[in-house]
C-alpha atoms as a PDB file:
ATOM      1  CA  UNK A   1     190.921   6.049  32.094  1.00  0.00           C
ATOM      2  CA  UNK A   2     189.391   4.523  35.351  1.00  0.00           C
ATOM      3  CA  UNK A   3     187.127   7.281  37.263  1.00  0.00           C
ATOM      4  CA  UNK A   4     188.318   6.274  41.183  1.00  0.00           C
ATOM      5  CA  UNK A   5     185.598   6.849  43.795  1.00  0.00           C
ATOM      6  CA  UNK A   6     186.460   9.471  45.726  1.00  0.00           C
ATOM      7  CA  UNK A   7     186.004   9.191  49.700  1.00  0.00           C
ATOM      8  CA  UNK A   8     182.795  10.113  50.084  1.00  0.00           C
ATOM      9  CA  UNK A   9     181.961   8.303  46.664  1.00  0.00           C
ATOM     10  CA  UNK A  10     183.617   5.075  48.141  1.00  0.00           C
ATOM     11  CA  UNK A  11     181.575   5.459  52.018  1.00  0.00           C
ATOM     12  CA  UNK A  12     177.879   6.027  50.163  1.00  0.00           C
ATOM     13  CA  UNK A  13     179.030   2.709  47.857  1.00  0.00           C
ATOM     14  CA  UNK A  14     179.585   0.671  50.684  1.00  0.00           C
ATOM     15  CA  UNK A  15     177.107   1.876  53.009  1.00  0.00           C
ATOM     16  CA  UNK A  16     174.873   0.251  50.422  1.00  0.00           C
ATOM     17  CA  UNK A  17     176.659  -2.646  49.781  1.00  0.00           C
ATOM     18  CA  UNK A  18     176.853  -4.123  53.374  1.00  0.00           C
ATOM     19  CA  UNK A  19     173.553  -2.908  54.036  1.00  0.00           C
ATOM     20  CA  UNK A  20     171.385  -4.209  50.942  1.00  0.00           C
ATOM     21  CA  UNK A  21     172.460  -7.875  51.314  1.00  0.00           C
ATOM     22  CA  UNK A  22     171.362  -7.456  55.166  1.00  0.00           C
ATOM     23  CA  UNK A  23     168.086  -5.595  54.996  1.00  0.00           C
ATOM     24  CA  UNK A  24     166.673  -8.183  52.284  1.00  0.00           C
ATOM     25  CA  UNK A  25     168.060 -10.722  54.752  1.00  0.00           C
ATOM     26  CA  UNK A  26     165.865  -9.125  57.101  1.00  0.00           C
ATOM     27  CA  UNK A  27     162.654  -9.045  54.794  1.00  0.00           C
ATOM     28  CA  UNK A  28     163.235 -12.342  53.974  1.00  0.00           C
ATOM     29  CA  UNK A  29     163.638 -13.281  57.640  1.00  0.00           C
ATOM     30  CA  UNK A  30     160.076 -11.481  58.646  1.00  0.00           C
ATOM     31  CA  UNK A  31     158.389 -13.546  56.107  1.00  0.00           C
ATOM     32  CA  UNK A  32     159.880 -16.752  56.961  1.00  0.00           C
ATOM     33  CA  UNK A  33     157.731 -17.964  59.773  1.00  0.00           C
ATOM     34  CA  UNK A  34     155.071 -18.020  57.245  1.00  0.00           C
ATOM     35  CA  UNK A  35     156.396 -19.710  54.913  1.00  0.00           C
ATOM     36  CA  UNK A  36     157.643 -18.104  52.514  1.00  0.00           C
ATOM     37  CA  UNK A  37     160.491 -16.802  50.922  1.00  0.00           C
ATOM     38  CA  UNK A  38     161.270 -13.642  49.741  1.00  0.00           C
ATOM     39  CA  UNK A  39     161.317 -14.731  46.122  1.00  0.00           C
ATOM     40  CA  UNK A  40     157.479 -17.339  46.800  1.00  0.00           C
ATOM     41  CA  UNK A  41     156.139 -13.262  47.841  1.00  0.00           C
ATOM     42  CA  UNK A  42     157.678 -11.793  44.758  1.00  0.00           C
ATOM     43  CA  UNK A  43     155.408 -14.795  43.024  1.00  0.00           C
ATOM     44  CA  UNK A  44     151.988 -13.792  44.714  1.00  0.00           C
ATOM     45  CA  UNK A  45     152.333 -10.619  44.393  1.00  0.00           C
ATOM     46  CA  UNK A  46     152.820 -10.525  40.899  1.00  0.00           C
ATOM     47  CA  UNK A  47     150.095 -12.883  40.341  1.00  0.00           C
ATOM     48  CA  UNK A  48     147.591 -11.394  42.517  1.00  0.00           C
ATOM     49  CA  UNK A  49     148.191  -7.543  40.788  1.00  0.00           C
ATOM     50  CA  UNK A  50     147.425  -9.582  37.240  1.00  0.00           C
ATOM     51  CA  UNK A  51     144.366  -9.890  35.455  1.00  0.00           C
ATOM     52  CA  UNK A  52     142.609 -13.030  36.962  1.00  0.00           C
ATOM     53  CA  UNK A  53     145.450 -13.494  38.833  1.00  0.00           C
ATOM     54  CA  UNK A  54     147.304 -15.454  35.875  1.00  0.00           C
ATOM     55  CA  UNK A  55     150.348 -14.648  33.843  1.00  0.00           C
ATOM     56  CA  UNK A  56     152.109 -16.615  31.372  1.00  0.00           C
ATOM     57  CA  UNK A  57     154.866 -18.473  32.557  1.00  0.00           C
ATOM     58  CA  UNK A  58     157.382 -16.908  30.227  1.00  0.00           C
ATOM     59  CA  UNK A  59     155.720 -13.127  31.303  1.00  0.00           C
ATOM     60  CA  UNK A  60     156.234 -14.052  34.945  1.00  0.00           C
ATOM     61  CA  UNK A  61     159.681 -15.436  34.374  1.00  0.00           C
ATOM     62  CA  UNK A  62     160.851 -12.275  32.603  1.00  0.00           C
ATOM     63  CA  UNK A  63     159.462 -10.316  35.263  1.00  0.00           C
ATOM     64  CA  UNK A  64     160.952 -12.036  38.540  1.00  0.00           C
ATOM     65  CA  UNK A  65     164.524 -12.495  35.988  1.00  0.00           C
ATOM     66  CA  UNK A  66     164.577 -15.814  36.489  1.00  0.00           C
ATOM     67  CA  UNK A  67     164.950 -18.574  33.684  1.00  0.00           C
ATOM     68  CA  UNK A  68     161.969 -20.692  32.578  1.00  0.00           C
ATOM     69  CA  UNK A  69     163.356 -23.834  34.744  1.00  0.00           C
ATOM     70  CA  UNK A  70     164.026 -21.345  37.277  1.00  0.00           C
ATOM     71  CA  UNK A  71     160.898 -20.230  37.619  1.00  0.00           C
ATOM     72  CA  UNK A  72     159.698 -24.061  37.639  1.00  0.00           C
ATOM     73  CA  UNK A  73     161.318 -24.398  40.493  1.00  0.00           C
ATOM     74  CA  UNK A  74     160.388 -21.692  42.255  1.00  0.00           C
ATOM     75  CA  UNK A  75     157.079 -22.778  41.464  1.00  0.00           C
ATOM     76  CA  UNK A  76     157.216 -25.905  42.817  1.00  0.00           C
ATOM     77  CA  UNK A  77     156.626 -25.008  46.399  1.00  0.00           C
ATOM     78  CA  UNK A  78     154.151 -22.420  45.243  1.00  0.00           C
ATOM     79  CA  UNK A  79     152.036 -25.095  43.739  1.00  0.00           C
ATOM     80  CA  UNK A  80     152.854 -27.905  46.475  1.00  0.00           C
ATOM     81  CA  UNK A  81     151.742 -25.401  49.097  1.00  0.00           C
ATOM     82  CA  UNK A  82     147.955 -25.333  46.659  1.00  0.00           C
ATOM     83  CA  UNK A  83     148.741 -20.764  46.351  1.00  0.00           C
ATOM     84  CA  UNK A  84     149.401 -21.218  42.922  1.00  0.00           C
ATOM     85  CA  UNK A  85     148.167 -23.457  39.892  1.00  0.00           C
ATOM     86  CA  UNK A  86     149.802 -24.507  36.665  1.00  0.00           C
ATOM     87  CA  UNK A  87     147.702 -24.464  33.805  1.00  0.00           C
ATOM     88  CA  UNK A  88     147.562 -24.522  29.459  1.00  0.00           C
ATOM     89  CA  UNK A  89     146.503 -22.269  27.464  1.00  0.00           C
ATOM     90  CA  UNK A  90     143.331 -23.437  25.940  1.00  0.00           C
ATOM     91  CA  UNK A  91     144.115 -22.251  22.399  1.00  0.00           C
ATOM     92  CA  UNK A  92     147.936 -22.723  22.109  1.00  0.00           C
ATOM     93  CA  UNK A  93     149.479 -25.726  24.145  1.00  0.00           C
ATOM     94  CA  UNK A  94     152.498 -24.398  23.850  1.00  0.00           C
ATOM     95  CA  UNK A  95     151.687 -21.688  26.330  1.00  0.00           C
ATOM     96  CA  UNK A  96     151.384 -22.185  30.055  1.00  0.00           C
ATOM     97  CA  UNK A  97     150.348 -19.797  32.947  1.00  0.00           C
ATOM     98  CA  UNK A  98     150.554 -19.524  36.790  1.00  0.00           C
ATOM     99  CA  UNK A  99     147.735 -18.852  38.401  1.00  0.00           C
ATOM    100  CA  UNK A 100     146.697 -17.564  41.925  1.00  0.00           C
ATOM    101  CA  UNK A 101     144.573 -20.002  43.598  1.00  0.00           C
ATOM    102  CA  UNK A 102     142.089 -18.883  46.090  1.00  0.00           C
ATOM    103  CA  UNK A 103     144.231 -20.448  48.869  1.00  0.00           C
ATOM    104  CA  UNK A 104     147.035 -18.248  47.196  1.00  0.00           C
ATOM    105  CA  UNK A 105     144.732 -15.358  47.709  1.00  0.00           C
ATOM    106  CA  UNK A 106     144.325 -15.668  51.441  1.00  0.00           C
ATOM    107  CA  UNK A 107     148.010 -16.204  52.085  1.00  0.00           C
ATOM    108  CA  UNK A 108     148.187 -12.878  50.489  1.00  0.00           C
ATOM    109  CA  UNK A 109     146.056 -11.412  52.436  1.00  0.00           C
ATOM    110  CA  UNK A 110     147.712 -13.084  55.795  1.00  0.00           C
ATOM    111  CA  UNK A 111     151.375 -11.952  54.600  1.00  0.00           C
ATOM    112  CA  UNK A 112     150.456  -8.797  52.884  1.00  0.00           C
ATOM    113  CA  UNK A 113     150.144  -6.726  56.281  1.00  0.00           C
ATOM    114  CA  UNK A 114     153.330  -8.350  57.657  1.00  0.00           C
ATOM    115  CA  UNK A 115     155.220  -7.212  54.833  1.00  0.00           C
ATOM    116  CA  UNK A 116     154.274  -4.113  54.605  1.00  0.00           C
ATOM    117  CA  UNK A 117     155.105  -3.380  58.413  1.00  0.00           C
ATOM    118  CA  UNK A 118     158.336  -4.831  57.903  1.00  0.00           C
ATOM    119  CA  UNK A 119     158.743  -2.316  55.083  1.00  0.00           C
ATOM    120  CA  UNK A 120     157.824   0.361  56.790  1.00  0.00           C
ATOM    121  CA  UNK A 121     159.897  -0.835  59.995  1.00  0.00           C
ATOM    122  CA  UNK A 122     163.372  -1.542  58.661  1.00  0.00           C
ATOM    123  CA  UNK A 123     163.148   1.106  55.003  1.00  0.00           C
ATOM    124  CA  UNK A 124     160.325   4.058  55.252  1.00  0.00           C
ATOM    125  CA  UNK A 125     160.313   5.188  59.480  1.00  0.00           C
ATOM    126  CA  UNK A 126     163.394   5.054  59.934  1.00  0.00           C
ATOM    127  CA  UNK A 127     164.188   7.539  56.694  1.00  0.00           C
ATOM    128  CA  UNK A 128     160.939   9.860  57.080  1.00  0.00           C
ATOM    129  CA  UNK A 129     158.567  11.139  54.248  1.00  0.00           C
ATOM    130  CA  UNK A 130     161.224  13.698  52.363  1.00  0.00           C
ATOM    131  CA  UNK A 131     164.295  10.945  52.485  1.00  0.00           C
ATOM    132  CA  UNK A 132     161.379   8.228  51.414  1.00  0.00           C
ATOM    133  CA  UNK A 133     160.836  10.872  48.724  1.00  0.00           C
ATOM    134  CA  UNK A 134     164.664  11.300  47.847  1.00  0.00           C
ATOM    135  CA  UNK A 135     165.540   7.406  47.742  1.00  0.00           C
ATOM    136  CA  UNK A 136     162.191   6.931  45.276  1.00  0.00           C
ATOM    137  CA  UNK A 137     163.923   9.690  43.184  1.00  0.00           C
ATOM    138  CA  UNK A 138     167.704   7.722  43.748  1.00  0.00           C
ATOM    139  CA  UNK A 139     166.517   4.752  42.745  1.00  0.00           C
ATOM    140  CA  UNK A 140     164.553   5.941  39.885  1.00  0.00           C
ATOM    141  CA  UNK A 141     167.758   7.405  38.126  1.00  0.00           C
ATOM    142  CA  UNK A 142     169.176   4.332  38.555  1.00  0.00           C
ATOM    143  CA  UNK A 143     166.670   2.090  37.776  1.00  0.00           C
ATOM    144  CA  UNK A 144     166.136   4.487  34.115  1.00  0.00           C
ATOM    145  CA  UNK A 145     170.109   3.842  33.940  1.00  0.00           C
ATOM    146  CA  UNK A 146     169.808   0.297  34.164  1.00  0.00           C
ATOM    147  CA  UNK A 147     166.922   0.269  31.482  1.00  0.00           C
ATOM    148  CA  UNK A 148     169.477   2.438  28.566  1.00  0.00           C
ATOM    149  CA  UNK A 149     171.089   0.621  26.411  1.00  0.00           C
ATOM    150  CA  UNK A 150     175.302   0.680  27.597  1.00  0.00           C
ATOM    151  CA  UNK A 151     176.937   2.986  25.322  1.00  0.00           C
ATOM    152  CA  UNK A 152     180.503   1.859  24.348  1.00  0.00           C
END
């Protein structure tokens, strides 16, 4: 039997529907003018919290859920723009990494401070420290949800 939302239920569900597509629209709009895309960040950031600054390619795939020729292309730009490098695996050519040039670095340090303000801008000031608190806790739940395995 099919559990209707209830009003309130159905308000709270599309208050976040029309409003996630916009704010990452937003995010993605900050970082634009330098060149990057909300997905190329994802990229540097993940590389630049790794060890070295390299992950395998299938690691960094299964982390930004992308498939591997997504993730080539996504890439592409990365490594046209000299931020990141592809390279083998010494021991095992069948493995490949991305790694986080020192050019890559900088940018990350350019962008890092004008993400974070748009962060804090359009998401953490405008809630305040206990809703910041509440949404961490929100999304949390939903994020352990998301992890279960479904139950029939």
């Amino acid at each position: 039997m099919t559990r209707w939302l209830n009003e309130e239920e159905m308000s709270s569900w599309r208050n976040f529907i029309s409003t996630v597509h916009d704010l990452m629209g937003a995010l993605e709009a900050d970082l634009a003018p330098h060149g990057l895309a909300m997905g190329d960040y994802e990229v540097l950031v993940y590389l630049s919290e790794a060890p070295n600054q390299a992950m395998r390619m299938c690691d960094l795939a299964g982390k930004l859920q992308l498939s591997p020729s997504g993730l080539t292309r996504r890439l592409d730009g990365l490594v046209r723009n000299g931020w990141v490098e592809r390279t083998a695996c010494p021991g095992d050519r069948r493995v490949a990494y991305a790694h986080l040039t020192d050019e890559g670095q900088e940018k990350m340090r350019q962008v890092a401070p004008v993400h974070v303000e748009s962060v804090r801008r359009r998401v953490l000031d405008p809630l305040g420290n206990r809703r910041v608190a509440q949404l961490g806790d929100i999304f949390g739940t939903v994020r352990r949800g998301l992890d279960e395995p479904q139950r029939a």
